[in-house]
Every structure is written in structure tokens, then in C-alpha cells.
N, C-alpha and C. Protein backbone atom coordinates (compact mmCIF):
# COMPACT_ATOMS: atom_id res chain seq x y z
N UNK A 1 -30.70 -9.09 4.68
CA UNK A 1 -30.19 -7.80 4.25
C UNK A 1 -31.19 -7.16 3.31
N UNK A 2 -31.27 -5.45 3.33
CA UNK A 2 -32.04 -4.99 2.28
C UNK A 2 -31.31 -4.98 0.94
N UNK A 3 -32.05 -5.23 0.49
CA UNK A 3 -32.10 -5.38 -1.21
C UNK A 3 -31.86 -3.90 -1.77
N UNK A 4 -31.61 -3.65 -2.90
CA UNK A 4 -30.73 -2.82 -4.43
C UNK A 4 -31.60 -2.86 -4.99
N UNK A 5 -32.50 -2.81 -5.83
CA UNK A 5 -32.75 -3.05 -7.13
C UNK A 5 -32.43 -1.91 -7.92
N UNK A 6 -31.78 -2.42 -8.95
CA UNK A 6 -31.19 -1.62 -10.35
C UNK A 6 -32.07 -2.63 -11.43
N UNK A 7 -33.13 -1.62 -11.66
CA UNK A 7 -32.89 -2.70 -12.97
C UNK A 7 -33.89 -4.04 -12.79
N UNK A 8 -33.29 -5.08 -13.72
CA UNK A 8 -33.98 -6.47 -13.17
C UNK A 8 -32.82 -7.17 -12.34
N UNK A 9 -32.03 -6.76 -12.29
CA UNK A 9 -31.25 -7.37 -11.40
C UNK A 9 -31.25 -6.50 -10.15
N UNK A 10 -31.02 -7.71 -9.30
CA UNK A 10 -31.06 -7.05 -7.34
C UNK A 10 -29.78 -7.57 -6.64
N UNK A 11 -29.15 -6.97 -5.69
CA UNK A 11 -27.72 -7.36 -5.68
C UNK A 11 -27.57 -7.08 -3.86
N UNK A 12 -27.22 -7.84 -3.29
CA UNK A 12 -27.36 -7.35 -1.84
C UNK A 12 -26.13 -6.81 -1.53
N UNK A 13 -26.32 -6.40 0.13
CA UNK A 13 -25.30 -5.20 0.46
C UNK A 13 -24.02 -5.80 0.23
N UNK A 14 -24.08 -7.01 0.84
CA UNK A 14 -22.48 -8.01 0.53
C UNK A 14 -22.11 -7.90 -0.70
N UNK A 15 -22.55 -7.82 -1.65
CA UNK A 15 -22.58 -8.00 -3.10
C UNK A 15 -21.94 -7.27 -3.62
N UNK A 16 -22.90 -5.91 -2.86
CA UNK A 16 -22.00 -4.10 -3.74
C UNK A 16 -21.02 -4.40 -3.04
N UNK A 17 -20.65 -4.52 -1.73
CA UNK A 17 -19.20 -4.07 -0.80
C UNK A 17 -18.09 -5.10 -1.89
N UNK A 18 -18.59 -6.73 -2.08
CA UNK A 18 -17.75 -7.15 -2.78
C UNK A 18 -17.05 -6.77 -4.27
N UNK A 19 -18.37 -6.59 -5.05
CA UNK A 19 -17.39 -5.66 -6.26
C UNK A 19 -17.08 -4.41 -6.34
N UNK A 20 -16.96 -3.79 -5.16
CA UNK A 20 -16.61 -2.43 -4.70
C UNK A 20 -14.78 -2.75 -4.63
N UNK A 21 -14.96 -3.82 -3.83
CA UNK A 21 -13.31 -3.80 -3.27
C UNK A 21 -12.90 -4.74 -4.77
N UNK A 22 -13.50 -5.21 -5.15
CA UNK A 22 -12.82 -5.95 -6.29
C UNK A 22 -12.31 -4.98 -7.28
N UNK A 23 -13.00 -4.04 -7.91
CA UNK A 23 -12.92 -2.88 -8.66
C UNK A 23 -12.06 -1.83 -8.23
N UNK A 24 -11.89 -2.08 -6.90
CA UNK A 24 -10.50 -0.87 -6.27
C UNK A 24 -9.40 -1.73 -6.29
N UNK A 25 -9.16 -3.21 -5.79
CA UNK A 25 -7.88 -3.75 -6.48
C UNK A 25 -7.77 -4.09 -7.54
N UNK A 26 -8.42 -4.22 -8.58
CA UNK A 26 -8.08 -3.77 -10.09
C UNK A 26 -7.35 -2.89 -10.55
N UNK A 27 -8.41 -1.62 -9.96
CA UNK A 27 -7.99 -0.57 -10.42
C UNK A 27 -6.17 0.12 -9.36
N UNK A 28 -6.24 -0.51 -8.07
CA UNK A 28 -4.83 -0.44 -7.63
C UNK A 28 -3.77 -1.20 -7.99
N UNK A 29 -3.80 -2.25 -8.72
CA UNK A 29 -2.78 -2.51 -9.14
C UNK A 29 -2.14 -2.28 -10.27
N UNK A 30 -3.31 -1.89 -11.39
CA UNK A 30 -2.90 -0.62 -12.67
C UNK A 30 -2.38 1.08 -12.27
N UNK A 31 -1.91 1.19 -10.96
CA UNK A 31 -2.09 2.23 -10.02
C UNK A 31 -0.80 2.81 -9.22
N UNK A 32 -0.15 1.17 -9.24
CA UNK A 32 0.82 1.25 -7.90
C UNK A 32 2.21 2.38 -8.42
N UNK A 33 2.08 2.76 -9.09
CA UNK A 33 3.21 4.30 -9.16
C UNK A 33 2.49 5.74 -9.31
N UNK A 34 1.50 5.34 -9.00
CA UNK A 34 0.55 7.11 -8.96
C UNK A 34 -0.37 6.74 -7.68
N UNK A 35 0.72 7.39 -6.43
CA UNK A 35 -0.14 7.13 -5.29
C UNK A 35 -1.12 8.16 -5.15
N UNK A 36 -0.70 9.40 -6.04
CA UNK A 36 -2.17 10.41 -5.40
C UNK A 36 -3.69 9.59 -6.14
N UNK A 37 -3.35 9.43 -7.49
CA UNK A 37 -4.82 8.38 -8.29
C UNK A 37 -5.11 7.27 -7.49
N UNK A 38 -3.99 6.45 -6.97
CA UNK A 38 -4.39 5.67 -6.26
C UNK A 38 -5.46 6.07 -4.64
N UNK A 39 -4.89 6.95 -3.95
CA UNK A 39 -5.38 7.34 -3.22
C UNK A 39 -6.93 8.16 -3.64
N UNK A 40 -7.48 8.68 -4.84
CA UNK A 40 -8.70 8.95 -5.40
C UNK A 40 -9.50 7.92 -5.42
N UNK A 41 -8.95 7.07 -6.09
CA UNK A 41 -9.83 5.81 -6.15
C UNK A 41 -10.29 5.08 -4.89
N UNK A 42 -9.54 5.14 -3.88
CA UNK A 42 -9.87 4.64 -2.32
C UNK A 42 -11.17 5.71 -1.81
N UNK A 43 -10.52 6.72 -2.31
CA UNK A 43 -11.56 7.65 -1.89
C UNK A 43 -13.28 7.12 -2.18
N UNK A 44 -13.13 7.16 -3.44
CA UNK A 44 -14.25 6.71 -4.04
C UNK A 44 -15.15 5.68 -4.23
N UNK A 45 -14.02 4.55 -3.70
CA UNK A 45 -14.92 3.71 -2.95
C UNK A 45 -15.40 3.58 -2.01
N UNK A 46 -14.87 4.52 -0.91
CA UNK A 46 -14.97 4.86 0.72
C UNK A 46 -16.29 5.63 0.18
N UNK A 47 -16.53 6.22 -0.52
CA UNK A 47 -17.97 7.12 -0.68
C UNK A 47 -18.93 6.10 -0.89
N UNK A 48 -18.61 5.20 -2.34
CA UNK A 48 -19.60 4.91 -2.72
C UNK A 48 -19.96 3.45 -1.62
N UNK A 49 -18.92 3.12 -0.47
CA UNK A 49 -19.46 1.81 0.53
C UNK A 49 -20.52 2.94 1.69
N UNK A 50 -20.12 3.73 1.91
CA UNK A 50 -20.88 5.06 2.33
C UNK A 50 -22.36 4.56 2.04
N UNK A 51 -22.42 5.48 0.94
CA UNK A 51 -23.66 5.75 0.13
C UNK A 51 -24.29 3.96 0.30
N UNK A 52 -24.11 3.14 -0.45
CA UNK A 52 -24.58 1.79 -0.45
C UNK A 52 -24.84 1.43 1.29
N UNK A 53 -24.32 1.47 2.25
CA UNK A 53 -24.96 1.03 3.52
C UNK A 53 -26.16 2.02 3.39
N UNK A 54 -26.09 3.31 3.21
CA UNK A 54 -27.33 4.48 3.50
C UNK A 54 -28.39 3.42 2.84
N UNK A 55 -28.10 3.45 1.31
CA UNK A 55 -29.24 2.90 0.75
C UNK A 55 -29.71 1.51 0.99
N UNK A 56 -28.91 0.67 1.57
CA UNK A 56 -29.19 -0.95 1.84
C UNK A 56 -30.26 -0.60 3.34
N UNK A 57 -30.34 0.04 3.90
CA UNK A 57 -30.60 0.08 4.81
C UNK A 57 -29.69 -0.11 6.36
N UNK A 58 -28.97 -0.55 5.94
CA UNK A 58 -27.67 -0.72 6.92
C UNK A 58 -27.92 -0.31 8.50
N UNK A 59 -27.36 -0.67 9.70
CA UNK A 59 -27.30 -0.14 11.30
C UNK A 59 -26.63 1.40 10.87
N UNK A 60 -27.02 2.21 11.22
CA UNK A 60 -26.18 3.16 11.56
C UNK A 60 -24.77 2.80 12.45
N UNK A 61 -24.57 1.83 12.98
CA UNK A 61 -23.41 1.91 13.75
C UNK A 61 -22.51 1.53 11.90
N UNK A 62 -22.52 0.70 11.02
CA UNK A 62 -22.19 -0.04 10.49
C UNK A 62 -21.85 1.62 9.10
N UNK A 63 -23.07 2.03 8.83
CA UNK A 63 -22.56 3.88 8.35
C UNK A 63 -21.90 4.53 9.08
N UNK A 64 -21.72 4.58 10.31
CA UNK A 64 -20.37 5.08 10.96
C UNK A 64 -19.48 4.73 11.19
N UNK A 65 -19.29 3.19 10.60
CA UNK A 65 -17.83 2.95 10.04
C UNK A 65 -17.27 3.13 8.88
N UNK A 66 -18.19 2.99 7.77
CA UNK A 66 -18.06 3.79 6.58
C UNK A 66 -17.49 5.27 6.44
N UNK A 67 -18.11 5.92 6.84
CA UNK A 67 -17.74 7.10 7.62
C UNK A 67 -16.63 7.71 7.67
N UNK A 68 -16.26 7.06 8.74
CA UNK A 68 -14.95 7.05 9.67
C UNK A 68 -13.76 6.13 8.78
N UNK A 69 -13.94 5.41 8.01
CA UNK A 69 -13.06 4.67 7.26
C UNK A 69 -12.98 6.22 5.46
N UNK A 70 -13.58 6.68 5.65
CA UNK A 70 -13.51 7.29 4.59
C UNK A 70 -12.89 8.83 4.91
N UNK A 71 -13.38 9.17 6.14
CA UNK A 71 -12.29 10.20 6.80
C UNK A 71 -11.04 10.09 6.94
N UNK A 72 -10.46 8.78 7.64
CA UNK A 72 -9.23 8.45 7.48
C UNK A 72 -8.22 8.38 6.50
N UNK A 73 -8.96 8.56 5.18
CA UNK A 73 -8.47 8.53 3.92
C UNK A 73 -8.16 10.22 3.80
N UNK A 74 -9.10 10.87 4.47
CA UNK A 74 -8.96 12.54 3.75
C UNK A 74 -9.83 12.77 3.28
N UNK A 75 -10.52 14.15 3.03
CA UNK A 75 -10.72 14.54 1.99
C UNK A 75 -10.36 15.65 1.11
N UNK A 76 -10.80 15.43 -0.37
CA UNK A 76 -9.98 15.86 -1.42
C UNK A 76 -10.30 17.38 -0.73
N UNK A 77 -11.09 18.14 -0.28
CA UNK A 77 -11.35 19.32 -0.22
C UNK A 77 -12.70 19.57 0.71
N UNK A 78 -12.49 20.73 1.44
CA UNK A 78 -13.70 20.42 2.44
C UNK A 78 -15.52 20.59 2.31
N UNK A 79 -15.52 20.27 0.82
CA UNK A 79 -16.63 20.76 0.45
C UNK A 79 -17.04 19.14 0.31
N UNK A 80 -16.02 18.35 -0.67
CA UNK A 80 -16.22 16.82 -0.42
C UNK A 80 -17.00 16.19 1.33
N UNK A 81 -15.88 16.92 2.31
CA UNK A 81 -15.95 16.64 3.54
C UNK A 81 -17.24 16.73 4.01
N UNK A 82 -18.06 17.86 3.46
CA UNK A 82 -19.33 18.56 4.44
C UNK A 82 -20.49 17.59 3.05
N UNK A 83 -20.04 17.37 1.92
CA UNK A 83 -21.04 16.37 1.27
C UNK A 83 -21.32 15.11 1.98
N UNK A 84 -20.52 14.31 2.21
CA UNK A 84 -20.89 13.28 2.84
C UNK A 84 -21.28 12.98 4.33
N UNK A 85 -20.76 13.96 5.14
CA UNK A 85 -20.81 13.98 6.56
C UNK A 85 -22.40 14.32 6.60
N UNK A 86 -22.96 15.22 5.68
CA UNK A 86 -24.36 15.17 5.25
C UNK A 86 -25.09 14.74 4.84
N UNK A 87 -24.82 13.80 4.18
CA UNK A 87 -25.19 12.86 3.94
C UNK A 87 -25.21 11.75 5.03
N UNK A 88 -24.17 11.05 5.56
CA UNK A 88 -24.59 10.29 6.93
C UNK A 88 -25.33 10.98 7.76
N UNK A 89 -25.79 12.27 7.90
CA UNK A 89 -26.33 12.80 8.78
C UNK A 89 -28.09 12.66 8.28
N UNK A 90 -28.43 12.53 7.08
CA UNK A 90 -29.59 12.69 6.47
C UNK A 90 -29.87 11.17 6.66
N UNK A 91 -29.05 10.38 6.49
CA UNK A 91 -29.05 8.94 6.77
C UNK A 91 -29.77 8.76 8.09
N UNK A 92 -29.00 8.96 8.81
CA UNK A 92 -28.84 8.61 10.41
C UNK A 92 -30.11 9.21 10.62
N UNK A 93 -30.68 10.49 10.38
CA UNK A 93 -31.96 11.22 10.97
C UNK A 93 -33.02 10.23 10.30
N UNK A 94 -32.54 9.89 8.84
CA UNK A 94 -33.57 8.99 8.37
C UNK A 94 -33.56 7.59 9.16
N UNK A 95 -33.02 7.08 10.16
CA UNK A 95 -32.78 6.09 10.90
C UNK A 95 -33.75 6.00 12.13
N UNK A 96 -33.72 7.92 12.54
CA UNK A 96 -34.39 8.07 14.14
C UNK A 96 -33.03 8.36 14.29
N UNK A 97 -31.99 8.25 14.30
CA UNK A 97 -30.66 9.04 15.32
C UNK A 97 -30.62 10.16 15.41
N UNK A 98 -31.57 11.05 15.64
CA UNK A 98 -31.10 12.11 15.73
C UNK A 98 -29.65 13.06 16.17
N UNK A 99 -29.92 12.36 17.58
CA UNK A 99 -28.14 13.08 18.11
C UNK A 99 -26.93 12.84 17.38
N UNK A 100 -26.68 11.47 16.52
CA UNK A 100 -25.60 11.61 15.46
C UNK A 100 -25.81 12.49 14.33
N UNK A 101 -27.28 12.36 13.66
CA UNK A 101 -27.50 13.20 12.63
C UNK A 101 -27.07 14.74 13.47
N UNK A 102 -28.17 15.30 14.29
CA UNK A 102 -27.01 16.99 14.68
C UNK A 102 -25.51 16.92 14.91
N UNK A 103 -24.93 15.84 15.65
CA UNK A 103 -23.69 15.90 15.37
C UNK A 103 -22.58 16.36 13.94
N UNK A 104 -23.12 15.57 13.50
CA UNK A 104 -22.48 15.34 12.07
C UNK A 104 -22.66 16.67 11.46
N UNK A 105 -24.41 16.69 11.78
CA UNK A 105 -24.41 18.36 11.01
C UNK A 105 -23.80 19.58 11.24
N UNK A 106 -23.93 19.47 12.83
CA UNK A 106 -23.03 20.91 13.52
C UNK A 106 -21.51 20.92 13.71
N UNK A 107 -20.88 19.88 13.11
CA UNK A 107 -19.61 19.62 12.96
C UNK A 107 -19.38 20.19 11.32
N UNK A 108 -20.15 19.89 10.17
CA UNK A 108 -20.03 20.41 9.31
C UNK A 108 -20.43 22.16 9.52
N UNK A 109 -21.37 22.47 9.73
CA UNK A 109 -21.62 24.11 9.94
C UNK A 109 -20.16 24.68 10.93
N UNK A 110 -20.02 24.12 11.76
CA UNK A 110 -18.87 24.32 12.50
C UNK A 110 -17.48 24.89 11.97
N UNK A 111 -17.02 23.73 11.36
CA UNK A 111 -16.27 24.21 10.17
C UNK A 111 -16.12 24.78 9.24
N UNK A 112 -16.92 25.11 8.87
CA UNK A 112 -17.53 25.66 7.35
C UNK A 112 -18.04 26.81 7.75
N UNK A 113 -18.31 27.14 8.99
CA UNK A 113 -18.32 28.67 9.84
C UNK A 113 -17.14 29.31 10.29
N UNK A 114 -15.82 28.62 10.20
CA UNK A 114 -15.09 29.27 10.50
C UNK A 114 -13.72 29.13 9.89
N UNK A 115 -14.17 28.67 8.70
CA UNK A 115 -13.12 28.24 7.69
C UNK A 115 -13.13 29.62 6.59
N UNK A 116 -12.15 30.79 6.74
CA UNK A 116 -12.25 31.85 5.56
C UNK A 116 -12.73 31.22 4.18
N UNK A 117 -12.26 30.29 3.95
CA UNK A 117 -12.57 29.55 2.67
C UNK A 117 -13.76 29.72 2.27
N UNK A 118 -14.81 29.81 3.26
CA UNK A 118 -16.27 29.26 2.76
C UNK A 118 -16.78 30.97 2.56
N UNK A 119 -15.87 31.62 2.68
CA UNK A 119 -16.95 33.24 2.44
C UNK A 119 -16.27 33.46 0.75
N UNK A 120 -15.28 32.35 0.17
CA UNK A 120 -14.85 33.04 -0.84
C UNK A 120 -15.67 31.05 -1.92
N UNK A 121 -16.13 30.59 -1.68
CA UNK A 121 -16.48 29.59 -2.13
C UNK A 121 -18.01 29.11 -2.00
N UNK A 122 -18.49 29.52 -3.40
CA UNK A 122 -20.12 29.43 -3.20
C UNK A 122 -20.52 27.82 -3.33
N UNK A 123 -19.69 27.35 -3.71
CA UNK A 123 -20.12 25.78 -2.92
C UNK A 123 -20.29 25.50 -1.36
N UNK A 124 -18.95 25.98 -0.99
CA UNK A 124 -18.92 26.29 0.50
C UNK A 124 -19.85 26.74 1.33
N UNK A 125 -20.64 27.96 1.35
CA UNK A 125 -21.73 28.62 1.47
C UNK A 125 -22.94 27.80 1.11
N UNK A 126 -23.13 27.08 -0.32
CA UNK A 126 -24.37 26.70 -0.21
C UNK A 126 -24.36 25.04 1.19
N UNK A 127 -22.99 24.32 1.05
CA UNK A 127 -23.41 23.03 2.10
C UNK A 127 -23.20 23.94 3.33
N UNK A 128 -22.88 25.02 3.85
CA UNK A 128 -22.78 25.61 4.93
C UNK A 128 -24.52 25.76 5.16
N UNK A 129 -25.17 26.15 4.17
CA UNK A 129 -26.86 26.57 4.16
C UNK A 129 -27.59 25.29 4.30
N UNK A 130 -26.98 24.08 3.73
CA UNK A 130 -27.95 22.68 4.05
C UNK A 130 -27.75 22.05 5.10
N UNK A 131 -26.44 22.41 6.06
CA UNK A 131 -26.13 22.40 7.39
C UNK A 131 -27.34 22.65 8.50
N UNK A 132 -27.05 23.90 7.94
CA UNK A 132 -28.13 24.90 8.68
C UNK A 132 -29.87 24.53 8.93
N UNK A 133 -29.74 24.36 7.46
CA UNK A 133 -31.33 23.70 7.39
C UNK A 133 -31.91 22.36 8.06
N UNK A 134 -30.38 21.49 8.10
CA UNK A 134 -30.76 20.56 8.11
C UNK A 134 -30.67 20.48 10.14
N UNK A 135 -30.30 21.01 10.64
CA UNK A 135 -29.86 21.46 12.29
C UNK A 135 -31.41 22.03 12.25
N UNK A 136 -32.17 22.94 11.78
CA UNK A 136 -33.12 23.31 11.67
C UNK A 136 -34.46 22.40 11.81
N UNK A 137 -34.38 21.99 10.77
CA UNK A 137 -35.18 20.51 10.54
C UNK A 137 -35.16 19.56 12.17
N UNK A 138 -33.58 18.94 12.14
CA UNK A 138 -33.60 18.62 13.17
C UNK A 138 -33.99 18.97 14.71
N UNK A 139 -34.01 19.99 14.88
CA UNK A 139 -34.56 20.84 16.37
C UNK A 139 -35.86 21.26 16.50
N UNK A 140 -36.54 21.03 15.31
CA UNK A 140 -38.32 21.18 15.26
C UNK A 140 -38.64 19.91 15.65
N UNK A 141 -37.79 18.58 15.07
CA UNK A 141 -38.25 17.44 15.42
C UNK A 141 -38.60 17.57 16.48
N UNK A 142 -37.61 17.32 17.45
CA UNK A 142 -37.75 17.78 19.36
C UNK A 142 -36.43 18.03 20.19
């Protein structure tokens, strides 16, 4: 597995996933009568097992379960949604996948093109613009 380094300490991918979930049942069982906090905190580990395959180096099949396990949860708002889906997409292109990376991307522009929301939300607008760029990027490749 690829290696972490933080620091002088190095921690492999098993490592983060393990005190990832350790730190979410902690924190869920100080939890269990506030299901919306509870449900934040899932969130947030669904990001940060996300993010940690990107950076371990991980299969892309293995970030698109991350992914997809973190969709299933929701997200808090669709600006959350088009952060990370862009993120696996920057991943994945950084992989060579291209066709998942445009996927991912033109699914975010997609939405975020036709969501009223995003003409009144300059967050909205700007991941609608790194969409764009990044579909851009991608189609010069080849």
C-alpha cells in the first residue's frame, strides 16, 4: 500500500480507514439522540475515507466506492455534492481514467446547470466554473 507521511510518522491506508471508523463510533455513540449530528459525522468520514484513498494512491475502482458510499449518505447541500464528485474526478484523471473523471465532471456541470440555485449562489457558480474547466482540460487531453 502507498504510504501517508505526516510528519515523522507514516500510517498506511488500512491505518487511516481504521481510526477513521474508530473515531466515528466514538463519536456515534456520544451521538445516539441527535441523528442529524450523527448523520454529519458519517458524512465526514465518508469524505475524509474519500480524500485518503485519493491520496494513498488507491484503484480507482476502490475511490468509487468511497464515492458512492458517501452519496448514499446525502449531501448536506449541493455545493458539498459538486466538491467532492470533483474531486474524485481530479483523482481518477490523475489515475489516466479519463471517462470516469468526464463523467463525474459533466454530472456535476449538469446539475449545477440546471439547478436555479446556482445563478443565486456564488459558490455554486464558482464549482459550476471548475466543472467546466476541468471537462475542458479533459477534452484537450484527447
Amino acid at each position: 500500500t502507498t504510504l501517508f507521511r505526516s510528519g515523522a510518522r507514516t500510517t498506511s491506508y488500512v491505518g487511516v480507514i481504521r481510526n477513521l471508523r474508530n473515531l466515528q463510533r466514538r463519536y456515534l455513540a456520544q451521538l445516539e439522540h441527535d441523528p442529524d449530528l450523527a448523520l454529519e459525522i458519517r458524512r465526514r468520514i465518508a469524505e475524509n475515507e474519500l480524500i485518503y484513498a485519493l491520496l494513498h494512491g488507491c484503484a480507482i475502482r476502490t475511490c468509487r466506492v468511497k464515492l458512492k458510499a458517501l452519496s448514499k449518505l446525502t449531501f448536506a447541500d449541493m455545493n458539498r455534492k459538486a466538491q467532492f464528485s470533483l474531486i474524485y474526478a481530479r483523482g481518477a484523471l490523475a489515475r489516466g481514467h479519463r471517462r470516469a473523471a468526464r463523467q463525474s465532471a459533466l454530472t456535476v456541470e449538469t446539475e449545477l446547470g440546471r439547478s436555479p440555485k446556482t445563478r443565486k449562489s456564488p459558490e455554486a457558480q464558482q464549482w459550476l466554473a471548475v466543472a467546466r474547466a476541468l471537462l475542458d482540460s479533459i477534452d484537450k487531453i484527447g
